[in-house]
PDB file of N, CA and C in Angstrom:
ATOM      1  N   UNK A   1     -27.402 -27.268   2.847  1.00  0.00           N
ATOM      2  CA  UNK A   1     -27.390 -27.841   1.515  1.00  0.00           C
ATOM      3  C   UNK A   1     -28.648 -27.386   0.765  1.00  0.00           C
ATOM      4  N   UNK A   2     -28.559 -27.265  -0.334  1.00  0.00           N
ATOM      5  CA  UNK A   2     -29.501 -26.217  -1.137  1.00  0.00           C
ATOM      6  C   UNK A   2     -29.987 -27.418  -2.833  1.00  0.00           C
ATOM      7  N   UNK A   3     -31.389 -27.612  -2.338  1.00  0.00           N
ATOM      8  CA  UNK A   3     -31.631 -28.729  -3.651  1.00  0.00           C
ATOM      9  C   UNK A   3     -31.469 -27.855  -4.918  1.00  0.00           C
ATOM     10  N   UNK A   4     -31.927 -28.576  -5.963  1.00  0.00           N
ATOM     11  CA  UNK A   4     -31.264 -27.971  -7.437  1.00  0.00           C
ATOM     12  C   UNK A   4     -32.469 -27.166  -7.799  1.00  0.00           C
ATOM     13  N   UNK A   5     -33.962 -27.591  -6.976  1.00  0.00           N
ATOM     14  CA  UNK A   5     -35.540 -27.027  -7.754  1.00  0.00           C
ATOM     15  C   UNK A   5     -35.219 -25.847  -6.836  1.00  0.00           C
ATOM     16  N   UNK A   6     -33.928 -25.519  -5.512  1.00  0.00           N
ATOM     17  CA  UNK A   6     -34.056 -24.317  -4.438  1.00  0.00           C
ATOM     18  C   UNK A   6     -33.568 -23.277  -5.710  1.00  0.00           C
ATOM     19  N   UNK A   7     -32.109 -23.557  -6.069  1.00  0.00           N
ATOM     20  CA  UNK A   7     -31.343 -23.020  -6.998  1.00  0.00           C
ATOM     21  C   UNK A   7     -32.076 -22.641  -8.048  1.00  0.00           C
ATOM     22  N   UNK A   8     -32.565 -23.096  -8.863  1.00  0.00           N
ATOM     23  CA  UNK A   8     -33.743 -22.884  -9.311  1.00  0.00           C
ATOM     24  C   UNK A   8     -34.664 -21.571  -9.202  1.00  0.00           C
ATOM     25  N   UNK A   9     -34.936 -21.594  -8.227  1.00  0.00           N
ATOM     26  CA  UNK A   9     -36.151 -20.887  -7.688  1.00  0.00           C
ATOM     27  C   UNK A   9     -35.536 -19.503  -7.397  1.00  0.00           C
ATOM     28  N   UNK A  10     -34.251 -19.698  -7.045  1.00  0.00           N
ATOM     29  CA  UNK A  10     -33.651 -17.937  -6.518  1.00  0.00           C
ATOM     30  C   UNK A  10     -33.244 -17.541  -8.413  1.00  0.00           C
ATOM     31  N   UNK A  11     -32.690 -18.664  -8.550  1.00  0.00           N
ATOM     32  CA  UNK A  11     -32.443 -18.137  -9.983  1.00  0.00           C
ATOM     33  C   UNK A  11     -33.559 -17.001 -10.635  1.00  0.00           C
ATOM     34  N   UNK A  12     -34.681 -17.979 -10.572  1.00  0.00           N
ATOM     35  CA  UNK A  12     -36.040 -17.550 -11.783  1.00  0.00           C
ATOM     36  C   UNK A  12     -36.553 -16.189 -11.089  1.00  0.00           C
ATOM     37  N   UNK A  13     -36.005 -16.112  -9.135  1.00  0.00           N
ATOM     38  CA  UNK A  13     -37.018 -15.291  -8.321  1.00  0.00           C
ATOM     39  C   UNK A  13     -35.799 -13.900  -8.818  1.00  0.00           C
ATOM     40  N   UNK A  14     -34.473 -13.728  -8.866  1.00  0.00           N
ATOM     41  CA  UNK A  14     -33.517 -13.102  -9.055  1.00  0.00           C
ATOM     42  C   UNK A  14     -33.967 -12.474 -11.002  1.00  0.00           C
ATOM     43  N   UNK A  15     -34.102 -13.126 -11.334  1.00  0.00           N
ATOM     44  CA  UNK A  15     -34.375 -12.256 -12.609  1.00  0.00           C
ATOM     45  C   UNK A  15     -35.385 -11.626 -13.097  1.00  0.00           C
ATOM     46  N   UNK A  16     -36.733 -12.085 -11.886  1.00  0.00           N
ATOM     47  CA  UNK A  16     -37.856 -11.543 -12.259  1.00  0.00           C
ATOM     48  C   UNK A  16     -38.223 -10.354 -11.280  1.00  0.00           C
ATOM     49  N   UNK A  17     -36.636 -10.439 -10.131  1.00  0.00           N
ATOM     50  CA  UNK A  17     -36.542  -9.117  -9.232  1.00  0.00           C
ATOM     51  C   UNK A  17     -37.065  -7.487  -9.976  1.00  0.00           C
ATOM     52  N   UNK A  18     -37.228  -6.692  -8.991  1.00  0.00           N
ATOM     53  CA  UNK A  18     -37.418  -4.978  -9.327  1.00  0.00           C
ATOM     54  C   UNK A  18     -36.592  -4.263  -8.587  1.00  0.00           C
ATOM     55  N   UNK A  19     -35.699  -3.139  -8.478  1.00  0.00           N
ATOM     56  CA  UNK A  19     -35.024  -2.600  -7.730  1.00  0.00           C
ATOM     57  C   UNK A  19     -34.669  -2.827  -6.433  1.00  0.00           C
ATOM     58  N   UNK A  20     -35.926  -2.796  -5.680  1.00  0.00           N
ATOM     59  CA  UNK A  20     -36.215  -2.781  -4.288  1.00  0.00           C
ATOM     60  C   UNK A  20     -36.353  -3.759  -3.991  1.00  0.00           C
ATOM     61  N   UNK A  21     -36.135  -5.192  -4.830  1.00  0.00           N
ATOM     62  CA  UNK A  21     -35.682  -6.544  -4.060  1.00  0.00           C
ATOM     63  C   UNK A  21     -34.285  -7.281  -5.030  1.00  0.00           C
ATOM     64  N   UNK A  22     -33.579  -6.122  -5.474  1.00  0.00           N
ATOM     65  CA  UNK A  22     -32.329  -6.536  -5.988  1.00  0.00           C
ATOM     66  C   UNK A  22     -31.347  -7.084  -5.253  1.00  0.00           C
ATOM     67  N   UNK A  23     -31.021  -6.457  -4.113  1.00  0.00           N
ATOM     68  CA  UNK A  23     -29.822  -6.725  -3.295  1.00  0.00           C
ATOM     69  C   UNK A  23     -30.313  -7.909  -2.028  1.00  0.00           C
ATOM     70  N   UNK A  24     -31.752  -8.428  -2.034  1.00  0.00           N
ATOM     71  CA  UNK A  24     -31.872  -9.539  -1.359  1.00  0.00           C
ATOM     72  C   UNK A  24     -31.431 -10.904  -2.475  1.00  0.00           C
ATOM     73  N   UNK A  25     -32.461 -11.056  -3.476  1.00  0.00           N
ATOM     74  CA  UNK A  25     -31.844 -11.627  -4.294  1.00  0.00           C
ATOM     75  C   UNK A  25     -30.034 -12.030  -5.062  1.00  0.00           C
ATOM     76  N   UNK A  26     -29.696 -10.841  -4.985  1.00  0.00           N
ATOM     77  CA  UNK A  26     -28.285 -10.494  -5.184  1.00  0.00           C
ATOM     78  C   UNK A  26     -27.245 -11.337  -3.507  1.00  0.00           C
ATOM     79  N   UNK A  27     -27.691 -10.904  -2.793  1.00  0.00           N
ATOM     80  CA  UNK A  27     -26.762 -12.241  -1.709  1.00  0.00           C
ATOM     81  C   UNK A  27     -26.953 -13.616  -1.811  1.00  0.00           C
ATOM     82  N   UNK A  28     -28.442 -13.841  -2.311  1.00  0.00           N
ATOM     83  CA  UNK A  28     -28.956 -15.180  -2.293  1.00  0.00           C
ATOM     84  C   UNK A  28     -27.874 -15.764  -2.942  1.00  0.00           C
ATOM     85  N   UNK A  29     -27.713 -14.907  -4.150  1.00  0.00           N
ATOM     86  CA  UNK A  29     -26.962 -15.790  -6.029  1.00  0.00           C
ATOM     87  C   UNK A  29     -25.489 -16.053  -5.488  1.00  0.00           C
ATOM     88  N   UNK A  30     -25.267 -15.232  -4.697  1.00  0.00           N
ATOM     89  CA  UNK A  30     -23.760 -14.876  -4.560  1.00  0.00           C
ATOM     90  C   UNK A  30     -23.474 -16.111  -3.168  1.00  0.00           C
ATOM     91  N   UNK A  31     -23.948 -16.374  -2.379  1.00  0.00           N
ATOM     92  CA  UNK A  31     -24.186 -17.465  -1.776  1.00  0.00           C
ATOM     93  C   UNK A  31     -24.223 -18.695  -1.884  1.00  0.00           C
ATOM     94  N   UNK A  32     -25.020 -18.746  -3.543  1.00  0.00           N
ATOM     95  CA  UNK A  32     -25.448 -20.074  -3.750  1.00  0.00           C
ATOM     96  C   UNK A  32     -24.047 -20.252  -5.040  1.00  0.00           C
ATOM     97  N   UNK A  33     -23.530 -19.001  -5.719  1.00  0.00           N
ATOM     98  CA  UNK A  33     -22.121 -19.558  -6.371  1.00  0.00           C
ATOM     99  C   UNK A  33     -21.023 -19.714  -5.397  1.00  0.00           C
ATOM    100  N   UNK A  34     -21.240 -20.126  -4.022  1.00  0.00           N
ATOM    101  CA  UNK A  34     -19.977 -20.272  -3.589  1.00  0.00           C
ATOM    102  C   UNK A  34     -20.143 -21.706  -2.542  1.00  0.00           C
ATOM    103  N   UNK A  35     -21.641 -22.504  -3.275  1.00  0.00           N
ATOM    104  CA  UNK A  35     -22.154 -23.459  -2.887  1.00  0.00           C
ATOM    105  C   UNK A  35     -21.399 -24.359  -4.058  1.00  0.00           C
ATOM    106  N   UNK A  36     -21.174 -25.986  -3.654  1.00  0.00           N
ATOM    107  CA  UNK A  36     -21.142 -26.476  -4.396  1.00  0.00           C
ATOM    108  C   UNK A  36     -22.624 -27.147  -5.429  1.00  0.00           C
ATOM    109  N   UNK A  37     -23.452 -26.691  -4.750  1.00  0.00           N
ATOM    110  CA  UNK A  37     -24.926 -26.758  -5.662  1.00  0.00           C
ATOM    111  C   UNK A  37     -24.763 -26.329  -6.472  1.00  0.00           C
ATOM    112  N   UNK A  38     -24.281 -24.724  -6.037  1.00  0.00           N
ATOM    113  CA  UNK A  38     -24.712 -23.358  -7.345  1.00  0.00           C
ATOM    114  C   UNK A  38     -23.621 -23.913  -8.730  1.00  0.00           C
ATOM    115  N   UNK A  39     -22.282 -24.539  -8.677  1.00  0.00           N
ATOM    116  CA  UNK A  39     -21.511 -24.817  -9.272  1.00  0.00           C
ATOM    117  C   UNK A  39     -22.565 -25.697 -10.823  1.00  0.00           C
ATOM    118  N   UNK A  40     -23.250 -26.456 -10.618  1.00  0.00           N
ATOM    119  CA  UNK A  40     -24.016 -26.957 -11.596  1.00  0.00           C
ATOM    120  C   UNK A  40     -24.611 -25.499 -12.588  1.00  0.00           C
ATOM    121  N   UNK A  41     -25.066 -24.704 -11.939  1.00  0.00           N
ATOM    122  CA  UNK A  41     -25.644 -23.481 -12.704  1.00  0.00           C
ATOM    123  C   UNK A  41     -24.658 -22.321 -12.826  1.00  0.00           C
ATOM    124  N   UNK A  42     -23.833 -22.601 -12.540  1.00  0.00           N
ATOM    125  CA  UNK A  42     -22.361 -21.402 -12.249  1.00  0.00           C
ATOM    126  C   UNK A  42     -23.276 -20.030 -13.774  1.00  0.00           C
ATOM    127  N   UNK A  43     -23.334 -20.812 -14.928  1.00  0.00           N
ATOM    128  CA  UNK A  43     -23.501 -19.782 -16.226  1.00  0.00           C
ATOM    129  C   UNK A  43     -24.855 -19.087 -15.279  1.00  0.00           C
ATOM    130  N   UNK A  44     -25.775 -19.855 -15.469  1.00  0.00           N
ATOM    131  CA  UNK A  44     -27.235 -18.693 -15.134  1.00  0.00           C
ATOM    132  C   UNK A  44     -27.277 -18.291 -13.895  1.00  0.00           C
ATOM    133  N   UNK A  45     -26.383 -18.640 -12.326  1.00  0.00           N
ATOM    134  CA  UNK A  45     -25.922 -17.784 -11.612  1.00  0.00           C
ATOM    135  C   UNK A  45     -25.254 -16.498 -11.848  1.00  0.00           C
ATOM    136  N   UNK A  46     -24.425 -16.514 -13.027  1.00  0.00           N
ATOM    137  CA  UNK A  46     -23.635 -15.113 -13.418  1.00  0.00           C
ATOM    138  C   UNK A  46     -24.332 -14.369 -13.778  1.00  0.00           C
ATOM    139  N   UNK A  47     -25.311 -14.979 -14.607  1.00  0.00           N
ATOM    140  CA  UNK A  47     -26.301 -14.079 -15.720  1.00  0.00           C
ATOM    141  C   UNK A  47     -27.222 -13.182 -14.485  1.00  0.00           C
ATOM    142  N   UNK A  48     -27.325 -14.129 -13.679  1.00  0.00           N
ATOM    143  CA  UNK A  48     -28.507 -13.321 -12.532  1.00  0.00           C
ATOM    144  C   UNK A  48     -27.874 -12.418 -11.704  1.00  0.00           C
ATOM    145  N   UNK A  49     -26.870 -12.814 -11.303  1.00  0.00           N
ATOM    146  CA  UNK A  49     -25.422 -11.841 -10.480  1.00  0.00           C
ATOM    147  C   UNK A  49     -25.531 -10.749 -11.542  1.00  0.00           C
ATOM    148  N   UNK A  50     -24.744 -10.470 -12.754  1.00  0.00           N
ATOM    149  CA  UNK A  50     -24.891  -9.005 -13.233  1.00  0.00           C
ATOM    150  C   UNK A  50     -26.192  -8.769 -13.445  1.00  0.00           C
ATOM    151  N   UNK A  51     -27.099  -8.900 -13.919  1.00  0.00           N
ATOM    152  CA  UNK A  51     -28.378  -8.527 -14.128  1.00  0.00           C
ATOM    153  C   UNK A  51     -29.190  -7.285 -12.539  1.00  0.00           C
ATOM    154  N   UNK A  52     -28.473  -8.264 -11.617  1.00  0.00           N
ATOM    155  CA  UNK A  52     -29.055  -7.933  -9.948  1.00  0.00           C
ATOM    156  C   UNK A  52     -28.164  -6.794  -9.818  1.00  0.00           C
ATOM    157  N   UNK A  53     -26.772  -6.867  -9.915  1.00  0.00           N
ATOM    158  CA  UNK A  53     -25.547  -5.703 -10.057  1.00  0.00           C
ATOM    159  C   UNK A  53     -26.130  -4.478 -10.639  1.00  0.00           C
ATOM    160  N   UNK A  54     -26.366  -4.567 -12.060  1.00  0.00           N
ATOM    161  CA  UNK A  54     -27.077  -3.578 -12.706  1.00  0.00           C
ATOM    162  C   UNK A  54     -27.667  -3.084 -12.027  1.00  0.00           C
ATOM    163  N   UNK A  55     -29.301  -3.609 -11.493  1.00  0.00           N
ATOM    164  CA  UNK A  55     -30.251  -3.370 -10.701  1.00  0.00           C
ATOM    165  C   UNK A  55     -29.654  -2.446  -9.690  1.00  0.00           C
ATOM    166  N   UNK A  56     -29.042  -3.176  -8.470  1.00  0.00           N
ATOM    167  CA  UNK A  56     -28.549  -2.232  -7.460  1.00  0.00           C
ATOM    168  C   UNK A  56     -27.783  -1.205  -7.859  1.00  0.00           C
ATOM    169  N   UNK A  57     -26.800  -1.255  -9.326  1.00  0.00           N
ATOM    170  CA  UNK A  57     -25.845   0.041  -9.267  1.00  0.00           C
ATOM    171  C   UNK A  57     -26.931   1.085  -9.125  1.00  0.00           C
ATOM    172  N   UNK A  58     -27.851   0.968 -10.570  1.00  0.00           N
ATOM    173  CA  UNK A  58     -29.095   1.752 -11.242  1.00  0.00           C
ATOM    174  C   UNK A  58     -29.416   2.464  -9.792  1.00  0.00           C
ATOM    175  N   UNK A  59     -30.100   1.566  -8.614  1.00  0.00           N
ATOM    176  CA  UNK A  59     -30.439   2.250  -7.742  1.00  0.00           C
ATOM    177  C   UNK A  59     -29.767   3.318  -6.758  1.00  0.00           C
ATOM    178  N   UNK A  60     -29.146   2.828  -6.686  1.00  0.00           N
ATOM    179  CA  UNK A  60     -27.556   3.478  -6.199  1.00  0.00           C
ATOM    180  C   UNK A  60     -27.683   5.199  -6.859  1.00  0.00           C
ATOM    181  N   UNK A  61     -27.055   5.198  -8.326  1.00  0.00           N
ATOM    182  CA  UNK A  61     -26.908   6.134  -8.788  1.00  0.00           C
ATOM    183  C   UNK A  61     -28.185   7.045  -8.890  1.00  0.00           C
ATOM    184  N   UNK A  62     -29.548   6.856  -8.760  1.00  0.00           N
ATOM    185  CA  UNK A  62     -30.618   6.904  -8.957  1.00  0.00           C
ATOM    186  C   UNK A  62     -30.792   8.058  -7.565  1.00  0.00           C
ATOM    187  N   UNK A  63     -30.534   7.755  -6.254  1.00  0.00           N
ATOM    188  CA  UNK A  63     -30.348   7.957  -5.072  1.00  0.00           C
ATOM    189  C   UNK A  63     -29.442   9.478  -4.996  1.00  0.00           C
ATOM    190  N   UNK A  64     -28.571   9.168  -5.652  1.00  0.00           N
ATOM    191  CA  UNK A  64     -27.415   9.936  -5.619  1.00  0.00           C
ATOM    192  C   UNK A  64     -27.903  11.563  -6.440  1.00  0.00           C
ATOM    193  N   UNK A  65     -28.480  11.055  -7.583  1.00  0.00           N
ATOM    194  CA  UNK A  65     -28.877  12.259  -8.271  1.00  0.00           C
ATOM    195  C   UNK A  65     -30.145  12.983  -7.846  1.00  0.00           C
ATOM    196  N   UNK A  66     -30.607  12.061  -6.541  1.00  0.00           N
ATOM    197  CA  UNK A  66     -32.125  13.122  -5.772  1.00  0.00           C
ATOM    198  C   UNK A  66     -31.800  14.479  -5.613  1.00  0.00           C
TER     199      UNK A  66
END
């Protein structure tokens, strides 16, 4: 069970991510929307889910064009 200041905290830690801690953050969010916690923040879970998406595609493609 995950308090609301936890949710919180991956939220604020997920958007203030950099590449290379996108896809830790990015399981956290995706974890915590399939919590009934995360359900209270469902909107700024999404917002942080694509934001982190972005992040990892970016890196992804980034990789690809070395």
């Amino acid at each position: 069970m995950t308090s609301c200041n936890q949710t919180l905290y991956v939220i604020e830690q997920a958007m203030r991510s950099h590449d290379n801690e996108a896809a830790h953050w990015l399981k956290r969010v995706i974890d915590l929307q399939g919590s009934p916690e995360g359900q209270h923040h469902a909107r700024a879970l999404a917002i942080a889910r694509a934001y982190l998406e972005e992040l990892t595609g970016r890196r992804a493609d980034a990789t690809e064009h070395s």
